[in-house]
Each structure stands twice: as C-alpha cells, then as structure tokens.
Protein backbone atom coordinates (compact mmCIF):
# COMPACT_ATOMS: atom_id res chain seq x y z
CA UNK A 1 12.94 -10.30 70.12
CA UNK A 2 11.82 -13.40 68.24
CA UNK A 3 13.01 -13.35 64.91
CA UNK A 4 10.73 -13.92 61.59
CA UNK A 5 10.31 -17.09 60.48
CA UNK A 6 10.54 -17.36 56.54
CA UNK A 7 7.41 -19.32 55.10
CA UNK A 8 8.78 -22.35 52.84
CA UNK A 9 7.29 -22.73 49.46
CA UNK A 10 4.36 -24.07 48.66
CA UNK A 11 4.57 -27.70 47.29
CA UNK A 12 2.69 -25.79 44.18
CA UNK A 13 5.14 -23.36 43.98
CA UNK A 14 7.91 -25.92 43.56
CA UNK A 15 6.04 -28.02 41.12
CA UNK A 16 5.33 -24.65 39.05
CA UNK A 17 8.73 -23.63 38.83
CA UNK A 18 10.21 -27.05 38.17
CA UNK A 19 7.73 -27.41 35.16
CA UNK A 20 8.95 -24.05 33.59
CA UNK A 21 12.59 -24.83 34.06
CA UNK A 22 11.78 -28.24 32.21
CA UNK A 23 10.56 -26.39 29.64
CA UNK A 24 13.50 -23.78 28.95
CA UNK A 25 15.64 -25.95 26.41
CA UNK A 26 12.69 -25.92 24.04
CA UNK A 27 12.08 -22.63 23.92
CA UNK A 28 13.27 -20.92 20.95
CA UNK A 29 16.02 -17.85 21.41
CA UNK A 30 15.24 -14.69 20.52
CA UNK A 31 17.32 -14.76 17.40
CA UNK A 32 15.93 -18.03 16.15
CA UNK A 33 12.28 -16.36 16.56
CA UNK A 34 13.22 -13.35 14.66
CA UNK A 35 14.56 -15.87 11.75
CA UNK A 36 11.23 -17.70 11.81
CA UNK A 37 9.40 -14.43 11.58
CA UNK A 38 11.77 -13.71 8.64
CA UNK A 39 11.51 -17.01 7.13
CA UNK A 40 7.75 -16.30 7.17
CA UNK A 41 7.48 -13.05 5.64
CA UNK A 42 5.51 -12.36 3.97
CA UNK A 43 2.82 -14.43 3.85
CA UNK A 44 0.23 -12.26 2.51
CA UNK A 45 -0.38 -9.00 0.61
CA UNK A 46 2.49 -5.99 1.01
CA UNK A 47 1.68 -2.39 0.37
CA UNK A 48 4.57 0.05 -1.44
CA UNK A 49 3.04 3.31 -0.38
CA UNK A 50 4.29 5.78 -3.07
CA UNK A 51 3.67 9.72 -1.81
CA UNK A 52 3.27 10.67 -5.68
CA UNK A 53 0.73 10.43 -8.47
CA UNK A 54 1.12 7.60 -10.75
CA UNK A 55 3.91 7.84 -13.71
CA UNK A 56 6.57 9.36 -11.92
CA UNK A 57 9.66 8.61 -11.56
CA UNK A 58 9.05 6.86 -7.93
CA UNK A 59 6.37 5.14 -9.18
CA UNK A 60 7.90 3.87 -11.73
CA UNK A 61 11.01 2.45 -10.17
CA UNK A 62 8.50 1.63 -7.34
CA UNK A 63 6.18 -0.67 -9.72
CA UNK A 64 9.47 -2.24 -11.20
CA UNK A 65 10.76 -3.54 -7.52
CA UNK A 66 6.98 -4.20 -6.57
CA UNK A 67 6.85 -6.67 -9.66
CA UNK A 68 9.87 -8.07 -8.77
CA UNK A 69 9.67 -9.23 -5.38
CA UNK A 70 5.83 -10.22 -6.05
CA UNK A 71 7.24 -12.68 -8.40
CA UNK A 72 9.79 -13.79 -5.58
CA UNK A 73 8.08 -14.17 -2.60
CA UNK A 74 5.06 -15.66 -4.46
CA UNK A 75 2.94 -12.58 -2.97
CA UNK A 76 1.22 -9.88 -4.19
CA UNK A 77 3.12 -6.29 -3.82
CA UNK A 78 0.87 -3.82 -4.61
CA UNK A 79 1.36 0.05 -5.23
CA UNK A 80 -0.67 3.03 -3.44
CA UNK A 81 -0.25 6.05 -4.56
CA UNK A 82 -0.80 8.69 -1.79
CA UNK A 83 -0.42 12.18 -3.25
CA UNK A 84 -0.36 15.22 -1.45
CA UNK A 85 1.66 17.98 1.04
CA UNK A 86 4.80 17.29 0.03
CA UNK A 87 4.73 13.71 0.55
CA UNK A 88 3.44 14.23 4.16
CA UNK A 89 0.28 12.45 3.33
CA UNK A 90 1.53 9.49 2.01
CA UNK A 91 4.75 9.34 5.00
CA UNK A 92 1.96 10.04 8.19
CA UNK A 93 0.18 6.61 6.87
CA UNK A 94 3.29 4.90 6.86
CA UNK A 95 4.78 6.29 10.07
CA UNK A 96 1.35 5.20 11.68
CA UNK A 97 0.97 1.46 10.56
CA UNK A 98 2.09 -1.47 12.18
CA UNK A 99 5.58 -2.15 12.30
CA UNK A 100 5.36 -5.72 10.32
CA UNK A 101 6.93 -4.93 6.64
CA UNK A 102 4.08 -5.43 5.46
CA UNK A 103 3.74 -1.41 5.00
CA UNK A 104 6.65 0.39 3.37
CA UNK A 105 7.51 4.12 2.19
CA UNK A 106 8.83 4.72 -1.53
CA UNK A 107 10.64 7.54 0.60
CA UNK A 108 12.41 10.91 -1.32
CA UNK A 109 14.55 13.57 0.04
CA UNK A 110 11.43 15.47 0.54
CA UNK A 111 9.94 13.73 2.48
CA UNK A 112 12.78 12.88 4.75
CA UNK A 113 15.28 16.03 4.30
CA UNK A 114 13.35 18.68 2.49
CA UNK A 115 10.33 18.85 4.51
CA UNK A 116 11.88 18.75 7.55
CA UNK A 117 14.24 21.60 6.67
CA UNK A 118 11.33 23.27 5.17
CA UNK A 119 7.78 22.80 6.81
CA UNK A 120 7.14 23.65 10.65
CA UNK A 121 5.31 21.36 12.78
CA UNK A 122 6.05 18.33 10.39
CA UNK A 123 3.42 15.78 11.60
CA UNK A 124 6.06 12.88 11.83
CA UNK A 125 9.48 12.87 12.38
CA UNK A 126 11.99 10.94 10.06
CA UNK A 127 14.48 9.99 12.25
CA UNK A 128 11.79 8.18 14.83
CA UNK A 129 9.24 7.12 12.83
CA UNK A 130 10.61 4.95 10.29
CA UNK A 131 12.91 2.31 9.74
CA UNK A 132 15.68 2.71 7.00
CA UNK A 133 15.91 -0.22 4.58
CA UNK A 134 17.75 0.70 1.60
CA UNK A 135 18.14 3.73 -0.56
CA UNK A 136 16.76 2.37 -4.19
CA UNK A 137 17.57 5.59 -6.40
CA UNK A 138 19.70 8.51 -7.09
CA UNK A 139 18.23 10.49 -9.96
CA UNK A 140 18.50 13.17 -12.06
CA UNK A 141 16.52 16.24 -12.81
CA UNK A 142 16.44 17.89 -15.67
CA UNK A 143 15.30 21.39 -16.75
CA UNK A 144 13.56 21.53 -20.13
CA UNK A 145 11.71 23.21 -22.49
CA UNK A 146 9.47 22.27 -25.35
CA UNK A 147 11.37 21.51 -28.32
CA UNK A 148 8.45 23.70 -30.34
CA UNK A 149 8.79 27.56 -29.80
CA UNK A 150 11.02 27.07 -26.89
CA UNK A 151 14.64 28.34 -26.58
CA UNK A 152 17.77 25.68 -27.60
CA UNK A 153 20.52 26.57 -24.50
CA UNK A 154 20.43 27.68 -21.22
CA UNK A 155 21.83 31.36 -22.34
CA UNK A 156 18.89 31.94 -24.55
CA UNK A 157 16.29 31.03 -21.97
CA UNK A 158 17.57 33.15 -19.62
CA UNK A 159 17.79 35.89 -22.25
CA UNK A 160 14.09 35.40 -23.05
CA UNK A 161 13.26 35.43 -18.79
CA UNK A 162 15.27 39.16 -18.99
CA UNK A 163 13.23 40.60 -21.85
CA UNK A 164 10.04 39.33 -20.28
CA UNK A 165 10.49 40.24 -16.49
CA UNK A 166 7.75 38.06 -14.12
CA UNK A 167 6.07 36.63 -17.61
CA UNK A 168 7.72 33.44 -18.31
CA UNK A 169 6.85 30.68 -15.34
CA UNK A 170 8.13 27.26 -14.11
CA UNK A 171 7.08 23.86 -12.82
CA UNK A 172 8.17 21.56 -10.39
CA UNK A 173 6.76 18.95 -8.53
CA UNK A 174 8.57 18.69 -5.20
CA UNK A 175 10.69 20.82 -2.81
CA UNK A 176 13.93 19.58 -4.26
CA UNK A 177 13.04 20.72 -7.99
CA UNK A 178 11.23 23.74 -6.55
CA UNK A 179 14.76 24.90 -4.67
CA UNK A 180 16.46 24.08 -7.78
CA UNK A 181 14.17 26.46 -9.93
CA UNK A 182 14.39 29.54 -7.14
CA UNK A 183 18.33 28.80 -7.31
CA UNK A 184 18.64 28.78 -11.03
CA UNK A 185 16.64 32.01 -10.90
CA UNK A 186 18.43 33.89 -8.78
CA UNK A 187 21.55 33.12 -9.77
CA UNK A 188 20.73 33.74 -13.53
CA UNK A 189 19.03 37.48 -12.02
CA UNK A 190 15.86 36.51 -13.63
CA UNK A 191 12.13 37.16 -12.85
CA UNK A 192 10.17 34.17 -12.89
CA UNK A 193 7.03 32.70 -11.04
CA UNK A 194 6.73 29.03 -9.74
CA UNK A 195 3.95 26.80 -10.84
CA UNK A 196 4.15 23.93 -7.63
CA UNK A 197 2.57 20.69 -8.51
CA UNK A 198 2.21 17.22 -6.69
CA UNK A 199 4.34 15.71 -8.66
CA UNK A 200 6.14 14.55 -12.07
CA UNK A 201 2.91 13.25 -13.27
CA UNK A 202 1.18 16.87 -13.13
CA UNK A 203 4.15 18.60 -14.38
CA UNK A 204 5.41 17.03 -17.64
CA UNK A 205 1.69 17.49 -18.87
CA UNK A 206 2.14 21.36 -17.95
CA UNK A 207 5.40 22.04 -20.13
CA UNK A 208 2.94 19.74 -23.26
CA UNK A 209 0.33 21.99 -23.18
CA UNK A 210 2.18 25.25 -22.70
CA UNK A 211 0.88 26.23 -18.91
CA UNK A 212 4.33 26.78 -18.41
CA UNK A 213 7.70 27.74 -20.04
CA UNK A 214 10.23 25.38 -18.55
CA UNK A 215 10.38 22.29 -15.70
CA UNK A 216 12.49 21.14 -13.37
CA UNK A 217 11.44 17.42 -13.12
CA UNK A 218 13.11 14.03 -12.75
CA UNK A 219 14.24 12.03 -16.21
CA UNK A 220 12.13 9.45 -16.08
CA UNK A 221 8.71 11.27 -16.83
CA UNK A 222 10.20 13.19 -19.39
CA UNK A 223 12.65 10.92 -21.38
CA UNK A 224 10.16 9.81 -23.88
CA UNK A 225 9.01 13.25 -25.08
CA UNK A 226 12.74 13.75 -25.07
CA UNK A 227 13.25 11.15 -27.28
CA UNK A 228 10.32 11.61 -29.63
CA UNK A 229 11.29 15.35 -30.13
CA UNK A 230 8.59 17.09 -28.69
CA UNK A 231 10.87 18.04 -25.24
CA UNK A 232 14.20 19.80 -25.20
CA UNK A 233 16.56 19.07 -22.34
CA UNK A 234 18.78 22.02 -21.89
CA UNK A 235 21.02 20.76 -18.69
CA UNK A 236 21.23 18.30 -15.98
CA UNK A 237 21.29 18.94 -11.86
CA UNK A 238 24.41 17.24 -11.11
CA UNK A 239 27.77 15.44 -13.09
CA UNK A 240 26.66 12.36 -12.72
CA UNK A 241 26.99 10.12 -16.08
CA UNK A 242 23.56 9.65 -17.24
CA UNK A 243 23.46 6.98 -20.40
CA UNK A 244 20.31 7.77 -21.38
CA UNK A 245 20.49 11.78 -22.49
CA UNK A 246 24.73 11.37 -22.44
CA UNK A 247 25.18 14.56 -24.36
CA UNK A 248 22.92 16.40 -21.89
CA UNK A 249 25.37 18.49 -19.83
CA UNK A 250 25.58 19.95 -16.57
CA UNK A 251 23.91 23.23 -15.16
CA UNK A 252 27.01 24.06 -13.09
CA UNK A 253 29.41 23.54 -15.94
CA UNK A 254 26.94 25.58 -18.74
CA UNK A 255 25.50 28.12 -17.14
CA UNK A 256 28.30 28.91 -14.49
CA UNK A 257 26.58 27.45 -11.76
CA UNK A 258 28.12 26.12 -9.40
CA UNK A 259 25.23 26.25 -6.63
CA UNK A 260 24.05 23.81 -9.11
CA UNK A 261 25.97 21.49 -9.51
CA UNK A 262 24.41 18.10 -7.20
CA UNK A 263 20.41 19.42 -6.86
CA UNK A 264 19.12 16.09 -7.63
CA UNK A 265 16.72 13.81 -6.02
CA UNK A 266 17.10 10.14 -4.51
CA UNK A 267 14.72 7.98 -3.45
CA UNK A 268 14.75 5.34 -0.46
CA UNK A 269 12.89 2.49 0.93
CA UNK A 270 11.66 2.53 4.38
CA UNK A 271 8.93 0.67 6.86
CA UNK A 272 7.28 1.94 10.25
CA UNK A 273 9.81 2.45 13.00
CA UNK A 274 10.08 -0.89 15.27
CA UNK A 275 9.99 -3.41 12.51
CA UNK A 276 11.47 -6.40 13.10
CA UNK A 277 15.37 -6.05 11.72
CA UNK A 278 14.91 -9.42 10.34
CA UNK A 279 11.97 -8.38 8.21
CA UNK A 280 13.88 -5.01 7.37
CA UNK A 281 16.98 -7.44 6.54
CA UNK A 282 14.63 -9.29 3.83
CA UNK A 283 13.34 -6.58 2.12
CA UNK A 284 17.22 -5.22 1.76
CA UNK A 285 18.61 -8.09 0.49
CA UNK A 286 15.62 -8.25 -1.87
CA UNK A 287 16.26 -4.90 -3.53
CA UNK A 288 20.20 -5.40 -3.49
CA UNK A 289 19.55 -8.80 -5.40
CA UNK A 290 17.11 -7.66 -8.37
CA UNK A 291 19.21 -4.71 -8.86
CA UNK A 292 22.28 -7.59 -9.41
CA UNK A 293 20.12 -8.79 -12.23
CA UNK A 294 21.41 -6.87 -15.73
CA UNK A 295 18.19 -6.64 -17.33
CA UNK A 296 16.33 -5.33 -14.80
CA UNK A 297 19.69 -2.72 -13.60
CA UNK A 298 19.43 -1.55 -17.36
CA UNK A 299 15.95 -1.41 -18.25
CA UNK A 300 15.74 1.06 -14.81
CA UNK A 301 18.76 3.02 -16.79
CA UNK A 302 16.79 3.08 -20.13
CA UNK A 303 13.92 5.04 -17.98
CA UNK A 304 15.93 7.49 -16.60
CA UNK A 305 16.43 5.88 -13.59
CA UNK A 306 19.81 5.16 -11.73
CA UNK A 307 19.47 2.22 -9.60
CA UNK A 308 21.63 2.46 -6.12
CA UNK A 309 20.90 0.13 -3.05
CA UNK A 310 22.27 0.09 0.23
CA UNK A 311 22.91 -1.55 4.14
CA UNK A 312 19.99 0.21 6.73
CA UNK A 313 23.27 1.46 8.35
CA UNK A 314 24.40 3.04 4.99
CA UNK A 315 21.36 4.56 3.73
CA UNK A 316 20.71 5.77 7.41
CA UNK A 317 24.07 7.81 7.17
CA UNK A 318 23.27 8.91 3.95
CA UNK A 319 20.09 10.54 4.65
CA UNK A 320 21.11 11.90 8.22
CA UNK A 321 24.07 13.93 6.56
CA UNK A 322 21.92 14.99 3.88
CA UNK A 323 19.35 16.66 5.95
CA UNK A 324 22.34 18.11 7.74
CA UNK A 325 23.27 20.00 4.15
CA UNK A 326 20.34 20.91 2.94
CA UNK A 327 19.03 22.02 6.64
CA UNK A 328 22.00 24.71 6.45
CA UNK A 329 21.05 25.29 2.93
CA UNK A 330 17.36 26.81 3.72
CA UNK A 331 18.85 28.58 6.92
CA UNK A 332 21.59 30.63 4.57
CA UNK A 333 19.40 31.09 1.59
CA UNK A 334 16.31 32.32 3.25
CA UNK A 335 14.01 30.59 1.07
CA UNK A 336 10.43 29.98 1.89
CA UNK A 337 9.02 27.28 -0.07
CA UNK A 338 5.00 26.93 0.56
C-alpha cells in the first residue's frame, strides 16, 4: 500500500500566516480593550429607567445620582419613568436592551424579590437578565395618617379599624408596602380593604384628599406633609435610625409587632445582563463616589432617603438572600397579592 502523501502549504498560506503572527504584538489584550471601552463610556446620552411615576422616592434618589454623574461624565443622564405591573414594565425594557450601560434599572425589591415570589410567569428573570451594579438605597416606610380627623397612635387606629369592620381602607404603592399593610392587619385582627396604586406618587395624594384612611409608603414622598403638619406618622417598618422623623418609632416595638419589625424597601442599580464588567465597574465607582460627597449623602438624608452603595458581588448577595426570605415568606403566609 502506498502511503498518502501530505500536500505542503501553499506559498500563500505561509505568507498569510506569517503576516498575522507579525501582527500579534500590536494587538490589544482583552483586558486593555475592556479598559478602552471603559475609558470611553459614555460618550453619549444614558437612560435611568425608573419603574415608578415621577416624585417617588426612586425617582427622587434616581434624579439626584442622574444629576450627578451628568455633571461628571460631561453627558446627559436622563430619567424615564416607566410605570406599571409592579415594576415589570419598566424591568422587561431594561432586561431587553443592549447590554452597553447605556440602559440601566432604578431596580426595588419588587421588582427583583417581590415579584418573583409573588407573580407567576414573571416575563424576565432577575437573576439572568440583569447585571448587578450597586444597591443605592435602603429606605423606610412609614404608615400614616392625616394629621386632620385622623387617629394620633397606632392603638387608636386600630381601635377605630375594630369599631368600623371592612370600612376604613389603605394604600400602598408596591408589593413590599402592600405585604406590610395585609401583615399589620392581620396581626392587629382588623378588617380593612387595600387600595393598590403604582406607586408613591399616586398614594400620598390618596391619604390628602381622604380616598383613604392610612398609607404605607416610603419617607421621601411623604416627609414634607409630615413636616408642614398636614400628615401624621404613627410608626416606622424597621429600627433603623432615621434623622429625619427621629422620634418616629418602630411598628414592632409599638404595636407588638414583631413580624414587623424590617418590612422596608431598598432600591438597587442594575444594567442588561452581559454588560461589559468594565462599564458595570464605572457606573459603581460612580455611585460609591457621590455618595462620599457630604452634601449630597445629607441632602439624600434630609428627603427621607438613606443612601447605601455597594461591590456587584455585594449587592448580588444581598438581593439573592433576600428573595430567599421573602420567597419563604409568601409560601408560609399564604398571601395573594394581585
């Protein structure tokens, strides 16, 4: 049997592949190119999409950080507000642009732990779809009344919900707020009816006009009706200090509550899963850096708002063992939140 001859290379072949190993040394490593893209960013218009009407507290904290890095990067960082399903609407746009940072998420624990716990056949899926960047918020709710005609503790408003059985009503704006409102209920034995709204901006306007008796809402939105007497804040959601209401005091520790004692919403940062970690790097250090600046930290506490930012890694941990908690929550409490 002969055996096969191997064909030599062609004299073109030889000249290709010399010219491309010439050309190696100046071609840039991956890491360098993922600095350059960095280094680059942005260099035009980025989107905060914010899942709320305007004047809550996310969009408030979110048009603070969007003014800050505009005047930074020399860019313009513009607000969106997206309103609707529990955040899906505004998180489905998100999870569905391109991955270039130039597209984030003012993210809450609804829309990354609450409506997964909550809502079946969730069109996106927070641990895929996004990329964490940094948690920006930890907040506290607040339930209050109207300082006209409406009761001054948490003993008497739950007196008033006995003597008026499925009469008095509530509002909240998101899953976390509308939990806290079927928890306080229950575990005051008290018959009242939930008012859902999109969001802070539709509910502080409720509790002005009288469509409802009490909220469950976020400080911000509320604080200067607090301030200018026409709101009564009867407790807080959690021990945390919060310097601007510090004689407000805890649900847990007033009313006996202790399945209400850390109820409160946070809010996070994110961009489109697959975004460059260098890009994702920028925007941290970005958030971590204003919030180093005093006067920006405390005009964010003035409004109700308690600045916290984080590492991706961190903020990823964070939200993964929250969703764990309140996941078993929902499955031992039965609730069914539309």
């Amino acid at each position: 049997m002969r055996s096969r001859r191997t064909r030599p290379p062609s004299v073109f072949a030889i000249t290709t592949l010399l010219a491309l190993l010439a050309l190696l040394p100046s071609l840039p490593s991956f890491a360098e190119d993922a600095g350059e893209v960095a280094k680059a960013f942005p260099n035009r218009a980025v989107r905060i999409i914010v899942p709320f009407p305007a004047g809550g507290p996310t969009d408030i904290l979110s048009r603070v950080i969007a003014q800050r890095m505009s005047e930074d990067w020399g860019e313009p960082v513009v607000i969106e507000n997206r309103p609707g399903a529990n955040t899906v609407i505004g998180a489905q746009q998100v999870a569905r642009a391109a991955p270039d940072g130039y597209t984030l998420l003012a993210a809450m624990d609804t829309t990354l732990v609450m409506n997964p716990a909550a809502i079946k056949n969730l069109p996106y899926d927070p641990f895929r779809d996004f990329a964490p960047v940094t948690l920006a918020a930890k907040n506290t709710s607040l339930l209050t009344v109207r300082a006209d005609g409406g009761p001054n503790t948490i003993a008497e408003l739950i007196a008033r919900a006995k003597r008026n059985p499925g009469k008095l009503n509530y509002g909240a704006g998101i899953i976390t707020t509308r939990l806290a409102g079927y928890l306080f209920n229950r575990e005051a034995g008290i018959d009242v009816q939930l008012v859902p709204y999109k969001g802070s901006a539709d509910v502080v306007p409720s509790l002005l006009t009288g469509a409802v008796d009490y909220i469950i809402d976020g400080v911000a939105s509320s604080l200067p009706l607090i301030q200018s007497g026409k709101f009564r804040a009867l407790a807080k959601l959690n021990s945390r200090p919060l310097p601007a209401l510090p004689d407000v005091q805890p649900l847990s520790l007033v009313a006996g509550m202790p399945a209400l004692d850390d109820i409160s919403s946070w809010i996070a940062i994110v961009a489109p899963a697959r975004t460059p970690r260098a890009i994702v790097d920028k925007i941290q250090q970005e958030v971590a850096r204003m919030y180093a600046d005093p006067a920006l930290y405390d005009r964010l506490q003035r409004a109700g708002i308690n600045p916290v930012s984080s590492t991706p890694e961190e903020f990823d941990a964070f939200f993964r063992k929250e969703a764990v908690r309140w996941e078993k929550a929902f499955k031992e409490s039965g609730i069914q939140l539309e």
